[in-house]
C-alpha atoms as a PDB file:
ATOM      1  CA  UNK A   1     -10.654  11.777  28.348  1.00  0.00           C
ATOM      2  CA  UNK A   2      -7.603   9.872  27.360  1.00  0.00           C
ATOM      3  CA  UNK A   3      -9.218   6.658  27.657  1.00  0.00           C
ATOM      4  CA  UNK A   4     -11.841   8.009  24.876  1.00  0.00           C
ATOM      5  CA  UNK A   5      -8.998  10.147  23.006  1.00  0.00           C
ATOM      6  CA  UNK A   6     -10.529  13.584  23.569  1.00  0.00           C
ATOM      7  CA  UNK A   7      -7.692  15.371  25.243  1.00  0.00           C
ATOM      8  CA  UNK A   8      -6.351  18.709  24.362  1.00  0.00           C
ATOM      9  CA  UNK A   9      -2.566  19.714  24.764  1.00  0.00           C
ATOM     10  CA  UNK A  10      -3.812  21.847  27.908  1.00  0.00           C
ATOM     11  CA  UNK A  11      -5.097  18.032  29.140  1.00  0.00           C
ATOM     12  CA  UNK A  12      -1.960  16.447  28.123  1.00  0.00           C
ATOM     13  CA  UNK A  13       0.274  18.970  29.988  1.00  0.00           C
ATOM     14  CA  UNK A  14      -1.918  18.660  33.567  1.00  0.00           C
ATOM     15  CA  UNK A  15      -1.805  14.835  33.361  1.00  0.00           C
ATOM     16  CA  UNK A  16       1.898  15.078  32.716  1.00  0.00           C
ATOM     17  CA  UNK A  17       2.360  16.654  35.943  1.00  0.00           C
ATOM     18  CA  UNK A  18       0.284  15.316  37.639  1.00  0.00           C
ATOM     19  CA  UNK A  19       1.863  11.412  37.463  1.00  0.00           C
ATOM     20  CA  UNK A  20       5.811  12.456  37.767  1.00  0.00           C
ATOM     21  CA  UNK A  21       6.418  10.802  34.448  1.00  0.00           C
ATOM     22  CA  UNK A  22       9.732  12.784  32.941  1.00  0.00           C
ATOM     23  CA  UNK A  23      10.721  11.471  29.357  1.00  0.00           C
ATOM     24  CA  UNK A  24       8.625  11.764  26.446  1.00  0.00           C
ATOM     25  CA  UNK A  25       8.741   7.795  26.087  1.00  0.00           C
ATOM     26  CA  UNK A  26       7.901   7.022  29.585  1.00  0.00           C
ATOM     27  CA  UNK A  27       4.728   9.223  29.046  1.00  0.00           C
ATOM     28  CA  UNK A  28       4.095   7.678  25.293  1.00  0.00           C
ATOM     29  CA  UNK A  29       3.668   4.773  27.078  1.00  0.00           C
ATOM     30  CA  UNK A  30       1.880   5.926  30.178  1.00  0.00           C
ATOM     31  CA  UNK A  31      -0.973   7.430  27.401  1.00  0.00           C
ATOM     32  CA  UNK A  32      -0.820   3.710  25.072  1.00  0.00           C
ATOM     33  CA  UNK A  33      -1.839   2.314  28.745  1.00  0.00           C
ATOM     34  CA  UNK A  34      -4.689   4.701  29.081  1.00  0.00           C
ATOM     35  CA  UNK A  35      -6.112   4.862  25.791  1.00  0.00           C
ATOM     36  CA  UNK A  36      -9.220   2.135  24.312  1.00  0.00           C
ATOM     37  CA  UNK A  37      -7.626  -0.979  23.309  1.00  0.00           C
ATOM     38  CA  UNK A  38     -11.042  -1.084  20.897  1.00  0.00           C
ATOM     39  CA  UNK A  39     -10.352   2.735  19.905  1.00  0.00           C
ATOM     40  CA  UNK A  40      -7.032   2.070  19.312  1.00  0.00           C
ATOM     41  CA  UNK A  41      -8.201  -0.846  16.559  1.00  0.00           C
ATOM     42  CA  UNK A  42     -11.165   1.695  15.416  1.00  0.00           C
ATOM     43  CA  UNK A  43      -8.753   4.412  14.594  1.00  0.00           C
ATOM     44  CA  UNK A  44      -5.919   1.826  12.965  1.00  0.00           C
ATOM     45  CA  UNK A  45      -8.654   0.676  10.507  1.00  0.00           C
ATOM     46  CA  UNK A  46     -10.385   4.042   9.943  1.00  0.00           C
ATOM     47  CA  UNK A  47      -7.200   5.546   8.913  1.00  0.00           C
ATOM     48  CA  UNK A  48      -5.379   2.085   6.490  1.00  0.00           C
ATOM     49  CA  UNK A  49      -8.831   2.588   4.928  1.00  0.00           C
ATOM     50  CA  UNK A  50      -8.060   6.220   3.674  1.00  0.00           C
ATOM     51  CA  UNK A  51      -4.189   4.866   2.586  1.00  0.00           C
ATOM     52  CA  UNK A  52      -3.327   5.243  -1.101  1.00  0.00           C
ATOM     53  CA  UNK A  53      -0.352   4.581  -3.268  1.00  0.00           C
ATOM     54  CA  UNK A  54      -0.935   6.692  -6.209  1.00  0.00           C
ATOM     55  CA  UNK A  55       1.550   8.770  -8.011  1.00  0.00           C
ATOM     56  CA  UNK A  56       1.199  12.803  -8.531  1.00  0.00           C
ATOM     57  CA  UNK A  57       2.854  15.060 -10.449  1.00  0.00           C
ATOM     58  CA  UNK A  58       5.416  17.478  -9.104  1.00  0.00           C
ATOM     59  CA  UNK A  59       4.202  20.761  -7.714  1.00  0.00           C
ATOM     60  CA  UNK A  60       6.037  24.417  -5.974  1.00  0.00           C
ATOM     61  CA  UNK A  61       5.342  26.100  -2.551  1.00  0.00           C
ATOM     62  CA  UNK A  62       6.638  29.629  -1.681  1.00  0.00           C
ATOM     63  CA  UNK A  63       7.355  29.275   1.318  1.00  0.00           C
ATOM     64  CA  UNK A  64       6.954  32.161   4.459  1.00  0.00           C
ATOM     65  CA  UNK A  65      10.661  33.853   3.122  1.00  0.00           C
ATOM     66  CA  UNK A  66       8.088  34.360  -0.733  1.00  0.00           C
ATOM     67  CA  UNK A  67      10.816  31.427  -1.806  1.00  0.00           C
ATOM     68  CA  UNK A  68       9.992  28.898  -4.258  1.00  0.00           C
ATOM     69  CA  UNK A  69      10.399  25.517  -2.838  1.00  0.00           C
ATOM     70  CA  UNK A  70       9.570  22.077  -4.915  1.00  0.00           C
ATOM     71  CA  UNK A  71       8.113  19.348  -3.409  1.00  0.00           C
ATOM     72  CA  UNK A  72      10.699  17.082  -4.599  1.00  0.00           C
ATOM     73  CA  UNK A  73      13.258  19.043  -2.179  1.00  0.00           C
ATOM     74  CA  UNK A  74      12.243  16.299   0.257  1.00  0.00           C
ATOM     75  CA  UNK A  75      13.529  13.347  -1.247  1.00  0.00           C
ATOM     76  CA  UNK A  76      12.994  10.326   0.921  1.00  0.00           C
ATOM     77  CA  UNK A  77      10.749  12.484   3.452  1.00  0.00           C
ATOM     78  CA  UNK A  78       7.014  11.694   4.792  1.00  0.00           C
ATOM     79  CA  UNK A  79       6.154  14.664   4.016  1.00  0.00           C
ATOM     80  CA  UNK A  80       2.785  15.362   6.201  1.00  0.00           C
ATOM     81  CA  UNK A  81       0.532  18.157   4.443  1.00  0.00           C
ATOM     82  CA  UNK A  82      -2.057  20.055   6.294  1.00  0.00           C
ATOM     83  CA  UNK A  83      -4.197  22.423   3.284  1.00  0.00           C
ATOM     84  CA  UNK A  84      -5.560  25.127   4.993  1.00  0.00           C
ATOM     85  CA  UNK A  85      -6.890  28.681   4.769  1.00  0.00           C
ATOM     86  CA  UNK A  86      -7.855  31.745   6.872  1.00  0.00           C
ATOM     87  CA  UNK A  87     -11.475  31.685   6.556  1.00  0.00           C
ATOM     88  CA  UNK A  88     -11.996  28.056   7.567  1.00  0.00           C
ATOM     89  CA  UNK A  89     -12.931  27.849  11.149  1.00  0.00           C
ATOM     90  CA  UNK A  90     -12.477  23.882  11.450  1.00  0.00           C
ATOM     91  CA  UNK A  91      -8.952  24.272   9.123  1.00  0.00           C
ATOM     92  CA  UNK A  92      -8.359  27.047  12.650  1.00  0.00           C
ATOM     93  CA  UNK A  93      -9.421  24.511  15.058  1.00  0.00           C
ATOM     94  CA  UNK A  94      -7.827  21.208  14.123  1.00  0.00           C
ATOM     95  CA  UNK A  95      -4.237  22.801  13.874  1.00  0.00           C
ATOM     96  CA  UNK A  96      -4.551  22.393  18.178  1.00  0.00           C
ATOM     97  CA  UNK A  97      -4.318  18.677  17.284  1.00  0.00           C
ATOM     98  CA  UNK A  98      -1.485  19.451  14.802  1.00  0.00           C
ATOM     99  CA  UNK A  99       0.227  21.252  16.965  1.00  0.00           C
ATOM    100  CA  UNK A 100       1.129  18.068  19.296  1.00  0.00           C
ATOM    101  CA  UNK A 101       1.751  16.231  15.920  1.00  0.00           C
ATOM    102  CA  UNK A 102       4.740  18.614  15.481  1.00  0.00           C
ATOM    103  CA  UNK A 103       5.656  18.557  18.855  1.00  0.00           C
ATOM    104  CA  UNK A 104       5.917  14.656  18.541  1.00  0.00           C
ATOM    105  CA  UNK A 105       8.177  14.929  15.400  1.00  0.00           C
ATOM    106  CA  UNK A 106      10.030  17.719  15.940  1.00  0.00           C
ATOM    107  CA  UNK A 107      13.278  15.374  16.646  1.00  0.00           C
ATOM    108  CA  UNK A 108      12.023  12.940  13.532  1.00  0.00           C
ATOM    109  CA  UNK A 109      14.179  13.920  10.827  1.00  0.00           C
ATOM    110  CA  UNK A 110      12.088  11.869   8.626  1.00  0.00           C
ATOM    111  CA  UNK A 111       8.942  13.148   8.838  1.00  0.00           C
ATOM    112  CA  UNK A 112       8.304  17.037   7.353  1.00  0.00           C
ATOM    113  CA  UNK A 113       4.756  18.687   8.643  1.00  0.00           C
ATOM    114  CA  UNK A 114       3.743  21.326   6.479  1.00  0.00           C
ATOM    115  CA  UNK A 115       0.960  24.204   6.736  1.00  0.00           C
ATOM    116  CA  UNK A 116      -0.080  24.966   3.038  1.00  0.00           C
ATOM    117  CA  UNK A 117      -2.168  28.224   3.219  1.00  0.00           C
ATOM    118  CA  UNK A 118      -4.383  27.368  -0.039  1.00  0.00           C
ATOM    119  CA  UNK A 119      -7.733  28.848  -1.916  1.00  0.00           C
ATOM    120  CA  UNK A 120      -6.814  31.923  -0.246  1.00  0.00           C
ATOM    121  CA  UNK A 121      -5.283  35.231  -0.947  1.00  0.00           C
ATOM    122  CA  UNK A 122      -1.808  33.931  -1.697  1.00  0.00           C
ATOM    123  CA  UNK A 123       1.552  34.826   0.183  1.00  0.00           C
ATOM    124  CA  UNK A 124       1.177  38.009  -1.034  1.00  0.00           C
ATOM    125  CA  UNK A 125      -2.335  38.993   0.330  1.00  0.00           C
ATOM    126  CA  UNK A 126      -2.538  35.910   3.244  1.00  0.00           C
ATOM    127  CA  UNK A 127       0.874  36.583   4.629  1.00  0.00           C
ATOM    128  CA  UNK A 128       0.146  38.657   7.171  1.00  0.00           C
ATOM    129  CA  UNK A 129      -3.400  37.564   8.454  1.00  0.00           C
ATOM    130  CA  UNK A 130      -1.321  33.981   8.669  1.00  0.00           C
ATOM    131  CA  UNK A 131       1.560  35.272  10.495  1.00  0.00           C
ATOM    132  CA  UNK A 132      -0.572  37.447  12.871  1.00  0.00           C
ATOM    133  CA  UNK A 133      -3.121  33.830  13.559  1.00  0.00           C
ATOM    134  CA  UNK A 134      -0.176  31.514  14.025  1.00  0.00           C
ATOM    135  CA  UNK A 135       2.036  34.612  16.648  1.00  0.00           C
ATOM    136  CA  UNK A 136      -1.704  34.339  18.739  1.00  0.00           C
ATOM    137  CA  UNK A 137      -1.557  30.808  18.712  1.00  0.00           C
ATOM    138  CA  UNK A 138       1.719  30.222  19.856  1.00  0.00           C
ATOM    139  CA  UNK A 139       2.789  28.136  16.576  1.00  0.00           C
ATOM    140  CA  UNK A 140       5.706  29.540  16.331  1.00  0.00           C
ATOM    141  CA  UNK A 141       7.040  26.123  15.186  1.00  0.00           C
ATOM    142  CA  UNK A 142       4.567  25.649  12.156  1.00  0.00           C
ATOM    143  CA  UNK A 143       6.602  25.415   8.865  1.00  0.00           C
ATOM    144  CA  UNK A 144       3.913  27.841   6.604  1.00  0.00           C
ATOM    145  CA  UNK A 145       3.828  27.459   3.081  1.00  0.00           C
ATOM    146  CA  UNK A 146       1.657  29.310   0.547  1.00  0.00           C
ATOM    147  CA  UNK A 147      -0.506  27.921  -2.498  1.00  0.00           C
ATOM    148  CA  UNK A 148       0.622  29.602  -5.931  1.00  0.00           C
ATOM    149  CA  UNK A 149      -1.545  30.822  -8.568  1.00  0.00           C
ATOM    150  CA  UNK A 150      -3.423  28.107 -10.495  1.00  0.00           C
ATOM    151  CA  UNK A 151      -2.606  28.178 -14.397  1.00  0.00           C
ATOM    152  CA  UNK A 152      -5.378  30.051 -15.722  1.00  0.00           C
ATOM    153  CA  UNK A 153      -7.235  30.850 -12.846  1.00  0.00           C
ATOM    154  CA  UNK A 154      -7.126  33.730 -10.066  1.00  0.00           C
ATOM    155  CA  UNK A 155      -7.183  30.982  -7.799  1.00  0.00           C
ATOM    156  CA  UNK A 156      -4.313  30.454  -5.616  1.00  0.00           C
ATOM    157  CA  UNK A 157      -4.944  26.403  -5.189  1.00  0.00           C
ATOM    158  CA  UNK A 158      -2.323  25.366  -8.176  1.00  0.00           C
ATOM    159  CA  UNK A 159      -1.205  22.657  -5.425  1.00  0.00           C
ATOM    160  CA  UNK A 160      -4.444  21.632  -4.165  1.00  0.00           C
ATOM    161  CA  UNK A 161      -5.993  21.194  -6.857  1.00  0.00           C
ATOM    162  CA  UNK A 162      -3.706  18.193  -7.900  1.00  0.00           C
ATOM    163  CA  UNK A 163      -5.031  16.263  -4.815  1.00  0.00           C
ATOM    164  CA  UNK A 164      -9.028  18.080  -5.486  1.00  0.00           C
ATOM    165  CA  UNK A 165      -9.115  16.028  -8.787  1.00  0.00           C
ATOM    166  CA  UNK A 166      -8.514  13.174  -7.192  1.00  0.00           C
ATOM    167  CA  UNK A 167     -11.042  13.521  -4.616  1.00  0.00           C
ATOM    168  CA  UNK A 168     -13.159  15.230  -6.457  1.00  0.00           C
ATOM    169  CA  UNK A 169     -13.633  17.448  -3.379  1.00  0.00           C
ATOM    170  CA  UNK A 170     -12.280  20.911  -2.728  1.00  0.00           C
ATOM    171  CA  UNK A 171     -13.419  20.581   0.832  1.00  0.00           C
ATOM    172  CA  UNK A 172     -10.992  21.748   3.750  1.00  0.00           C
ATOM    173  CA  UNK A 173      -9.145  20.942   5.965  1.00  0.00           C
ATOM    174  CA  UNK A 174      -7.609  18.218   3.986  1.00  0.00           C
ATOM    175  CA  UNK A 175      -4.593  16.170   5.308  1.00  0.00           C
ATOM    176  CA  UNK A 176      -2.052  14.299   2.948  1.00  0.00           C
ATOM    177  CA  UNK A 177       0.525  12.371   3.036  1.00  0.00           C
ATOM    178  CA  UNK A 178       3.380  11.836   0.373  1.00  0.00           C
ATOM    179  CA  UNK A 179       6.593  10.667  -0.025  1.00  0.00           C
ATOM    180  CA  UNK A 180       8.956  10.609  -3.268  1.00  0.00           C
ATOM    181  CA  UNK A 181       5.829  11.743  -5.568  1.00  0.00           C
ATOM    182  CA  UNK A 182       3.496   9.065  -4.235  1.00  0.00           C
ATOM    183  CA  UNK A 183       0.003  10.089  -2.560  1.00  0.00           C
ATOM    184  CA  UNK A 184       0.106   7.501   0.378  1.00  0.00           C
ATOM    185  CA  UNK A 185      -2.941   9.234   2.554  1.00  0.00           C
ATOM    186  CA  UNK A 186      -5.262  11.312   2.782  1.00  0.00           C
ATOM    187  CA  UNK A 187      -8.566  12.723   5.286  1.00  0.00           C
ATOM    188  CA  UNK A 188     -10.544  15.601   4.962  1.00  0.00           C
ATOM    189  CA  UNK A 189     -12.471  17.843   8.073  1.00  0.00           C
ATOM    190  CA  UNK A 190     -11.684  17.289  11.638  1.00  0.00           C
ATOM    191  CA  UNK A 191     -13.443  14.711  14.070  1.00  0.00           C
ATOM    192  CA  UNK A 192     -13.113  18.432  16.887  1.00  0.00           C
ATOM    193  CA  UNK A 193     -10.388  15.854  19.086  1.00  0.00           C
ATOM    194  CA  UNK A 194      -7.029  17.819  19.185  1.00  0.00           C
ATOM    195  CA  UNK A 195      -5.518  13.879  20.689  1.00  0.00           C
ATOM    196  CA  UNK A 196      -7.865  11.494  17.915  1.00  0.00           C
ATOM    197  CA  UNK A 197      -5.854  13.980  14.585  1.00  0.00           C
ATOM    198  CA  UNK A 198      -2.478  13.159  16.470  1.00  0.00           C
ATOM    199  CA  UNK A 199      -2.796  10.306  16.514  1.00  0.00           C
ATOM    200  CA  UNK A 200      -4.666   9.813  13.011  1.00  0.00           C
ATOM    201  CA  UNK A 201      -1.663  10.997  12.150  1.00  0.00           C
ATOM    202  CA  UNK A 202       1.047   8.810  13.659  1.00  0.00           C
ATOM    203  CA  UNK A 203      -1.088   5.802  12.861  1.00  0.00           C
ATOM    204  CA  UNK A 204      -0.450   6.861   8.926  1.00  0.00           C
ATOM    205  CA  UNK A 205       3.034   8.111   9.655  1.00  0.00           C
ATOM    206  CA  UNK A 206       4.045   4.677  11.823  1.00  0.00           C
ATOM    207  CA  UNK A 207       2.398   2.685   8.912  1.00  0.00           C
ATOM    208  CA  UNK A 208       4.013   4.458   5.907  1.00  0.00           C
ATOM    209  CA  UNK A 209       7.450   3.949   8.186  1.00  0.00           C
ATOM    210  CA  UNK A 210       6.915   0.123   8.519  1.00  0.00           C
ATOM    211  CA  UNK A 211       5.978  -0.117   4.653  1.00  0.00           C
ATOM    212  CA  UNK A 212       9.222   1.641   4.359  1.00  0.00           C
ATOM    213  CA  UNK A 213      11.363  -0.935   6.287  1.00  0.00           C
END
């Protein structure tokens, strides 16, 4: 499963165990060994083919306190943006795969993950439909944001529909990735492998990092 990247977090946990490996680099490493050396190419190119470097305007969250919070809080962050909503079953089943992309940054203080509840009922009316998903799920760790009210529309998408214009798509689950008001990537839907979006992921992150540098 590893060597084919299908592996869930319940996977990842057994096969932990099971070899005696005890830091999180050790085991890094341990998976790297396991994993496709062709796969590992596949999913390189598949994702520097969705990387961008286009500039977007500014835009506000509220966040799961009903705060306001501007993107451009996180100055010099990779700010990692999962657009998601209550009714979408895939948006549902990919956050699995999110969930170990959190786990592997939680320590990064330069990479921000955020779950932006969006074409849906708003923090007002999503709030606690979100809260009650995310307490079953055991995310406790998810940072939850909420879409705001589109200008002229009873639509709350006013942040996704910056990024819809651009792909002139307003299919989700739709990943992006921005830092310091610059669209750097972006996929939509999930492949259904909780270890394949991790790593999609940290592909884009560890690319964005090196650009960086």
């Amino acid at each position: 499963a590893v060597k084919y990247n299908a592996v869930n977090e319940n996977l990842l946990n057994a096969l932990r165990a099971e070899s005696g490996v005890k830091s999180d680099a050790d085991f890094q490493k341990l998976l790297n060994s396991l994993k496709s050396a062709l796969g590992k190419k596949q999913l390189e190119e598949e994702v520097r083919s969705h990387m961008m470097n286009t500039a977007i305007p500014s835009f506000t969250l509220t966040d799961s306190k009903g705060k306001q919070v501007s993107i451009d809080a996180f100055k010099d962050k990779i700010v990692v943006i999962d657009f998601w909503a209550n009714w979408c079953a895939p948006c549902k089943a990919a956050m699995e795969g999110m969930k170990l992309a959190v786990d592997k940054y939680a320590n990064d203080k330069d990479v921000v993950i955020l779950f932006v509840n969006t074409q849906d009922q708003g923090y007002a009316g999503s709030r606690a439909a979100t809260e009650k998903f995310m307490k079953a799920k055991g995310y406790a760790n998810f940072n939850v944001m909420y879409d705001n009210k589109k200008t002229g529309s009873r639509e709350y998408s006013a942040a996704f529909s910056i990024f819809a214009k651009l792909f002139h798509s307003s299919g989700i689950p739709r990943k992006v990735i921005i830092r310091n008001g610059k669209l750097l990537y972006t996929a939509e839907g999930y492949s259904g492998s909780p270890s394949q979006l991790c790593d999609e992921i940290s592909t884009a992150v560890d690319i964005i990092k090196k650009d960086v540098k």
